[in-house]
Protein backbone atom coordinates (compact mmCIF):
# COMPACT_ATOMS: atom_id res chain seq x y z
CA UNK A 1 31.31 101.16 -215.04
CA UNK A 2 32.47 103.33 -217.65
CA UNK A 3 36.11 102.16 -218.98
CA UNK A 4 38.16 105.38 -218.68
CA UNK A 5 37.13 105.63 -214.95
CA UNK A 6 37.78 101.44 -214.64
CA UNK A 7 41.38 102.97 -215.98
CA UNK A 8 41.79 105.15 -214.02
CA UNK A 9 40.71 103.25 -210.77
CA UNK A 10 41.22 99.49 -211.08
CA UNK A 11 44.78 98.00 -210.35
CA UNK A 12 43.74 94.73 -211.66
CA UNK A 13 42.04 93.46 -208.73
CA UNK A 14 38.18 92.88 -208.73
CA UNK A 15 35.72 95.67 -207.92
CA UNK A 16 32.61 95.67 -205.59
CA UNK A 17 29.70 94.25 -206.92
CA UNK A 18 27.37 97.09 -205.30
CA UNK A 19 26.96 99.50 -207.79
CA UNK A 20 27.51 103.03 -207.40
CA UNK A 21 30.28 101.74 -204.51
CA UNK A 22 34.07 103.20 -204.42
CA UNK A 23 36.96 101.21 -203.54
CA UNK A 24 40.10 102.95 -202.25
CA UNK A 25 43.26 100.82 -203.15
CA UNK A 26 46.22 101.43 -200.91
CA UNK A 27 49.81 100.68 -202.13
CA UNK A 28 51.82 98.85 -199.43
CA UNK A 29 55.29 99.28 -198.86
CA UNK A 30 57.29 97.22 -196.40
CA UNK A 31 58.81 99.48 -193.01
CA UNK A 32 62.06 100.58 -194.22
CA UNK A 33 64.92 98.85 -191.91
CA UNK A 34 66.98 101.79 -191.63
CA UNK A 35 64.43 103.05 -189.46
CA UNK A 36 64.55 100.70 -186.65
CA UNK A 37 66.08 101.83 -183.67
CA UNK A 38 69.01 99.82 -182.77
CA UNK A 39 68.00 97.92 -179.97
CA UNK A 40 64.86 97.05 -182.16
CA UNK A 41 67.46 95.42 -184.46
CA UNK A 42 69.75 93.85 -182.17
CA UNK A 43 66.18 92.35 -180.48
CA UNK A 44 65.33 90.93 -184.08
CA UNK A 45 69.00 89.84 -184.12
CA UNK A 46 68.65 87.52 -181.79
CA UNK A 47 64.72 86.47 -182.18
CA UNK A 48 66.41 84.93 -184.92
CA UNK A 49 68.55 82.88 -183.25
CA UNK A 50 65.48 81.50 -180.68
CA UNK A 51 63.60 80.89 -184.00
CA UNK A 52 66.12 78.99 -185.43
CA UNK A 53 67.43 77.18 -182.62
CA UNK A 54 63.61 76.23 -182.56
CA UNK A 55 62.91 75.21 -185.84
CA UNK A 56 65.98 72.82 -185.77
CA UNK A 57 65.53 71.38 -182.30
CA UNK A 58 69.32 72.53 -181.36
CA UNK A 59 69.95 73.75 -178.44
CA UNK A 60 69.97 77.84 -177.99
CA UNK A 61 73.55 78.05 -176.81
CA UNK A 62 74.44 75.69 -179.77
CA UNK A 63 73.13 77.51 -182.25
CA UNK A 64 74.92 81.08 -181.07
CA UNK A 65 77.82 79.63 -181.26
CA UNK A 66 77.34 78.72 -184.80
CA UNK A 67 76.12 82.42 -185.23
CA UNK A 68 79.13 83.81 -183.35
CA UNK A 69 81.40 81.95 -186.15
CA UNK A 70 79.37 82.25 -189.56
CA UNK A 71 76.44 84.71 -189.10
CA UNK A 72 73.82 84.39 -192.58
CA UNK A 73 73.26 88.26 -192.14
CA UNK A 74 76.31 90.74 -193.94
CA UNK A 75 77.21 92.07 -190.25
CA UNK A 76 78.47 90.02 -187.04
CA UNK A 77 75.60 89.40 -184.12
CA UNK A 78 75.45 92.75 -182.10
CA UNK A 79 77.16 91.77 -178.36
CA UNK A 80 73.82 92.63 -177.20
CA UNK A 81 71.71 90.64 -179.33
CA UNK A 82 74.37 87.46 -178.11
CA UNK A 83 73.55 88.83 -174.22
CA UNK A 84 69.87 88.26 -174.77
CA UNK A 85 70.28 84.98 -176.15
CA UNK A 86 72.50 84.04 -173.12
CA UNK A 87 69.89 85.95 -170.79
CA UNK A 88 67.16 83.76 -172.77
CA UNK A 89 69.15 80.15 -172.20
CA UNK A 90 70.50 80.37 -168.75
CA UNK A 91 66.61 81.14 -167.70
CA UNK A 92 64.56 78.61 -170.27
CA UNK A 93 63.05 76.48 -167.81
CA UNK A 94 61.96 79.52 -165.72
CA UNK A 95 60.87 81.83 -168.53
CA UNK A 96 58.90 78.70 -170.37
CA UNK A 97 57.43 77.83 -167.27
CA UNK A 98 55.97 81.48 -166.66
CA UNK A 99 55.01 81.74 -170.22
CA UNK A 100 53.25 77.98 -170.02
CA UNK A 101 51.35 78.96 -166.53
CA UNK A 102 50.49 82.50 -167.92
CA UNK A 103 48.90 81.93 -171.48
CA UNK A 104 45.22 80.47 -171.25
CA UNK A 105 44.33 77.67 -172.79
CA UNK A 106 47.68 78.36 -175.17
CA UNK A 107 50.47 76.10 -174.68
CA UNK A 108 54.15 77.38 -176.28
CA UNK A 109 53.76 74.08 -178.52
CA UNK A 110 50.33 75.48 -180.31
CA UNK A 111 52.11 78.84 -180.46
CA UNK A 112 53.68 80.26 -183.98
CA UNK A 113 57.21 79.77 -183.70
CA UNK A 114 57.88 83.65 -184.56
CA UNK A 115 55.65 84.45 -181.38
CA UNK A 116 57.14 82.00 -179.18
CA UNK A 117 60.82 83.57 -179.71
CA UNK A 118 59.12 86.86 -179.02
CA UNK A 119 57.55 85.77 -176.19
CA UNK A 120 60.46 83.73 -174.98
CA UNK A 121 63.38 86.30 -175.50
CA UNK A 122 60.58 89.51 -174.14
CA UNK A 123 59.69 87.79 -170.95
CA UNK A 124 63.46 87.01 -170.26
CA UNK A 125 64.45 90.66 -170.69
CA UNK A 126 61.34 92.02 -168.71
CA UNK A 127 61.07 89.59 -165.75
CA UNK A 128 65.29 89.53 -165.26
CA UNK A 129 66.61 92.86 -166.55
CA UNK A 130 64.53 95.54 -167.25
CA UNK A 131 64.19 97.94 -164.81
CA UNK A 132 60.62 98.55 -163.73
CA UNK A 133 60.11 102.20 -164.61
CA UNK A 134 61.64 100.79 -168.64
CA UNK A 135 59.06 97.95 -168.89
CA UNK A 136 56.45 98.92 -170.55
CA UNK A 137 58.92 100.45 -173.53
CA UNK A 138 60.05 96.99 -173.44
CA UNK A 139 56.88 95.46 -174.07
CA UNK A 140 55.97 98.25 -176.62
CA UNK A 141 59.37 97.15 -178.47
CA UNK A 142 58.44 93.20 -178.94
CA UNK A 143 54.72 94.13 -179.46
CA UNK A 144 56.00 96.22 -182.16
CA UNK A 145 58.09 93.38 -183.61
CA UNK A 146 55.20 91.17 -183.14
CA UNK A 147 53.46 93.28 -185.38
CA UNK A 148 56.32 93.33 -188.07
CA UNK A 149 57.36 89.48 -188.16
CA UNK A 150 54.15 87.46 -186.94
CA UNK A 151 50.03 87.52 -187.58
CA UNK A 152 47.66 90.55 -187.07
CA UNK A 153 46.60 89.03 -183.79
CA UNK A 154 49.89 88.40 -182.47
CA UNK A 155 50.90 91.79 -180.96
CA UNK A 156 48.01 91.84 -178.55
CA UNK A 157 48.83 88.81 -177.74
CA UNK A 158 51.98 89.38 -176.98
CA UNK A 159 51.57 92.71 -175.41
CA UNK A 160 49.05 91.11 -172.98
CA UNK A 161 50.99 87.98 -172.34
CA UNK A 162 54.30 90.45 -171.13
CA UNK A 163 52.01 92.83 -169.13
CA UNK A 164 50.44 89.67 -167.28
CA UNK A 165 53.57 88.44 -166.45
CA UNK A 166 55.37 92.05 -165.20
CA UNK A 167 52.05 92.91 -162.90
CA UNK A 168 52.05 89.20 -161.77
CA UNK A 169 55.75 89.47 -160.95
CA UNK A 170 55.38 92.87 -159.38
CA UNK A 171 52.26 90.91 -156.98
CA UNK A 172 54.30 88.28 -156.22
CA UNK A 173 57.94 89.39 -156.02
């Protein structure tokens, strides 16, 4: 390859080996925050709370208190980011039951931790207080933050996993 077009081209990182073959580099640049909707936020808001709650074996309600005091972010813990978490711990047994009979083959231990919050805190707010005609822009929100905070695979998963359990709920309740 000529050296002006290798220039003009390569951002350090190695080139095909096929010759005559063009690579198109693509700059990434992370979502901007400020751009989140604010329920998307206060839903993040308290994902971290489940995560951490999970990561140090505490107990959910525990944990938001400690967040309610001394929060690690520069602003306080949205009230409704607080109501999920409450939403998410009265209903723990129920929701991790669901979740547990629901995945295949996938138990919440073998699951990342990021997508077991999501899971955890989306199923709570879809199965005991979303509306039905607002569920699937409740699902679209945490497969969205699925997307943003966990693996490639992880917001069909998560999509699917929420869908399963709002048509099973809407077959059996």
């Amino acid at each position: 390859m000529p050296e002006s077009r290798r220039d003009q081209k390569d951002p350090g990182l190695p080139l095909p080996t096929r010759e005559g073959a063009e690579v198109a580099f693509e700059r990434t640049v992370p979502a901007r925050a400020d751009r989140l909707h604010s329920r998307t936020k206060e839903r993040i808001r308290a994902l971290d709370v489940l995560f951490e709650a999970d990561a140090r074996r505490a107990p959910v309600l525990e944990v938001l208190a400690e967040r309610r005091r001394h929060t690690a972010a520069q602003t306080p813990l949205p009230a409704r980011a607080q109501e999920l978490v409450e939403l998410y711990a009265s209903r723990a047994e129920e929701v991790d039951e669901q979740l547990e009979t629901y995945t295949r083959d996938w138990p919440l231990r073998r699951m990342p931790a990021v997508d077991r919050a999501i899971l955890r805190l989306g199923a709570a707010e879809v199965l005991f207080v979303t509306e039905p005609g607002e569920r699937g822009a409740v699902i679209g929100e945490y497969t969205k933050i699925a997307e943003a905070l966990s693996t490639d695979d992880s917001p069909r998963f998560v999509n699917g996993l929420l869908q399963r359990l709002v048509d099973l709920q809407g077959l059996l309740g």
